[in-house]
C-alpha atoms as a PDB file:
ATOM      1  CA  UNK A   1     -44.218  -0.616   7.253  1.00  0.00           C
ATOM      2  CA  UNK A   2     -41.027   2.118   6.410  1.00  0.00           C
ATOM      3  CA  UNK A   3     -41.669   5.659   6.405  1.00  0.00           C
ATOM      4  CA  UNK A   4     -40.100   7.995   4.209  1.00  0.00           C
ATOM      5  CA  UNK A   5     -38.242  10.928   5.819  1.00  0.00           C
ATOM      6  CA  UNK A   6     -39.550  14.151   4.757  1.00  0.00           C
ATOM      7  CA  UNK A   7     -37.657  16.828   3.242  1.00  0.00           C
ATOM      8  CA  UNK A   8     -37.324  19.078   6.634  1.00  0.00           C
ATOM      9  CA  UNK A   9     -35.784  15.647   8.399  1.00  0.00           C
ATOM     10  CA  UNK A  10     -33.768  15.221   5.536  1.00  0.00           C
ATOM     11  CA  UNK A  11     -32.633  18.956   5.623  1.00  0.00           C
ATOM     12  CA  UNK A  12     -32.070  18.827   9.741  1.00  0.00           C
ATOM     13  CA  UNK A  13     -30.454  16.002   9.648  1.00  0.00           C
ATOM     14  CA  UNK A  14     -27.789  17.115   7.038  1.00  0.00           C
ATOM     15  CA  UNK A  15     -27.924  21.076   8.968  1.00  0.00           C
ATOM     16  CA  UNK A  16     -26.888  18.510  12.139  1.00  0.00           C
ATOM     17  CA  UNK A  17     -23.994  16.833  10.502  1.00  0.00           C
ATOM     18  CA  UNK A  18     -22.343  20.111   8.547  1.00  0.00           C
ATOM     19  CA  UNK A  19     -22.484  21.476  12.076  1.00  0.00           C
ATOM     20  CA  UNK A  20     -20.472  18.621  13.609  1.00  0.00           C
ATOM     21  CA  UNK A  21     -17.781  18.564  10.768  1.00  0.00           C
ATOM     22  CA  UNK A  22     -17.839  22.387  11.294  1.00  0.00           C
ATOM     23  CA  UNK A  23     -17.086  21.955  14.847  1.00  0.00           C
ATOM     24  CA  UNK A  24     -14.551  19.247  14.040  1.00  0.00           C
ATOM     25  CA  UNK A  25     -12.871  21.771  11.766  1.00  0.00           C
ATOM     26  CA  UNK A  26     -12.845  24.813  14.282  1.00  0.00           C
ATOM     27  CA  UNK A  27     -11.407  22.513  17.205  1.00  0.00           C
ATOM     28  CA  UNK A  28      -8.551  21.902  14.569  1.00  0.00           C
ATOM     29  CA  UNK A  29      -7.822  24.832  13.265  1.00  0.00           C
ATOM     30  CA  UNK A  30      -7.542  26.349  17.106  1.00  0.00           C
ATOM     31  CA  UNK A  31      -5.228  22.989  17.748  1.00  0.00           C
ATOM     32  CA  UNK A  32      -2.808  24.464  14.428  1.00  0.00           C
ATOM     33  CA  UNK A  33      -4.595  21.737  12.506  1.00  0.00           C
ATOM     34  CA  UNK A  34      -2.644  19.150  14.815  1.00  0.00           C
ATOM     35  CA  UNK A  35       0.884  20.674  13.756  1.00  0.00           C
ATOM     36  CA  UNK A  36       3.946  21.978  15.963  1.00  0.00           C
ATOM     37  CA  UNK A  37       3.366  25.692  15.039  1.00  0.00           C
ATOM     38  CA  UNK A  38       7.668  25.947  15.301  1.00  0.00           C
ATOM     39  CA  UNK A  39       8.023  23.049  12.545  1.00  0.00           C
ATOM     40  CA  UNK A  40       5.595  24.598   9.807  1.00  0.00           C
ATOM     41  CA  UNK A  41       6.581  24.510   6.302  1.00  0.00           C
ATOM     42  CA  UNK A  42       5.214  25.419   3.030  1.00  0.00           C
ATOM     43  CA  UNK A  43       3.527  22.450   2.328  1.00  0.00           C
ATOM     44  CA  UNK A  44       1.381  23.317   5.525  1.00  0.00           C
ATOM     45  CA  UNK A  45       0.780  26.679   3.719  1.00  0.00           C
ATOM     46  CA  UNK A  46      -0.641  24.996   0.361  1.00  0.00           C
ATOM     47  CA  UNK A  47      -2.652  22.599   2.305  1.00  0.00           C
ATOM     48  CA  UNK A  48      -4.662  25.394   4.114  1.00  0.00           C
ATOM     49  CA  UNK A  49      -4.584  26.998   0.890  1.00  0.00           C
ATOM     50  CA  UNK A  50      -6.736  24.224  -0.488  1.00  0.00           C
ATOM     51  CA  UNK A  51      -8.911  24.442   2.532  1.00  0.00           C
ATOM     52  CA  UNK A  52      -9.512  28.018   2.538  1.00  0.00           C
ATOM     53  CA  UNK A  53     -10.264  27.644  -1.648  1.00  0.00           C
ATOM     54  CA  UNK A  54     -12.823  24.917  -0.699  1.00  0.00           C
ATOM     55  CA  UNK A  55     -14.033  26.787   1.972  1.00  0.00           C
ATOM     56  CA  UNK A  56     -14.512  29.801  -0.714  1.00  0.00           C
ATOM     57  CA  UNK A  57     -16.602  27.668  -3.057  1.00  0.00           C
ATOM     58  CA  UNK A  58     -18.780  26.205  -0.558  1.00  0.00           C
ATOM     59  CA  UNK A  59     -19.647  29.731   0.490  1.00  0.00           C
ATOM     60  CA  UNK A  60     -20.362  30.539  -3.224  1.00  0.00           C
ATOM     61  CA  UNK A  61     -23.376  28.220  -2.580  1.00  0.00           C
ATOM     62  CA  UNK A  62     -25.268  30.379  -0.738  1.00  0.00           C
ATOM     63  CA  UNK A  63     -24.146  33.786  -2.322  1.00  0.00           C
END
């Protein structure tokens, strides 16, 4: 016999994986995002763009 999760294991369990991938992000973003901070470029610039305007609409979520 299976048992269904329930909606508050479902909900932990998803809490437990944004806060790895959040975790995973901040131990990037304090590494330069795995760049040589002397050889950045403008590309570098638009890709954190694009992270910061995803960040932005995730947040919107919860507004």
């Amino acid at each position: 016999m299976t048992t269904k999760p329930t909606a508050i294991d479902a909900y932990l369990a998803r809490t437990a994986a944004i806060q790895s991938k959040l975790e995973a992000l901040q131990a990037l973003a304090d590494d330069h995002f795995d760049h040589n901070p002397n050889a950045i470029d403008w590309s570098h610039v638009g890709d954190l763009g694009r992270v910061e305007a995803g960040l932005d609409e995730l947040l919107v979520i919860f507004e």
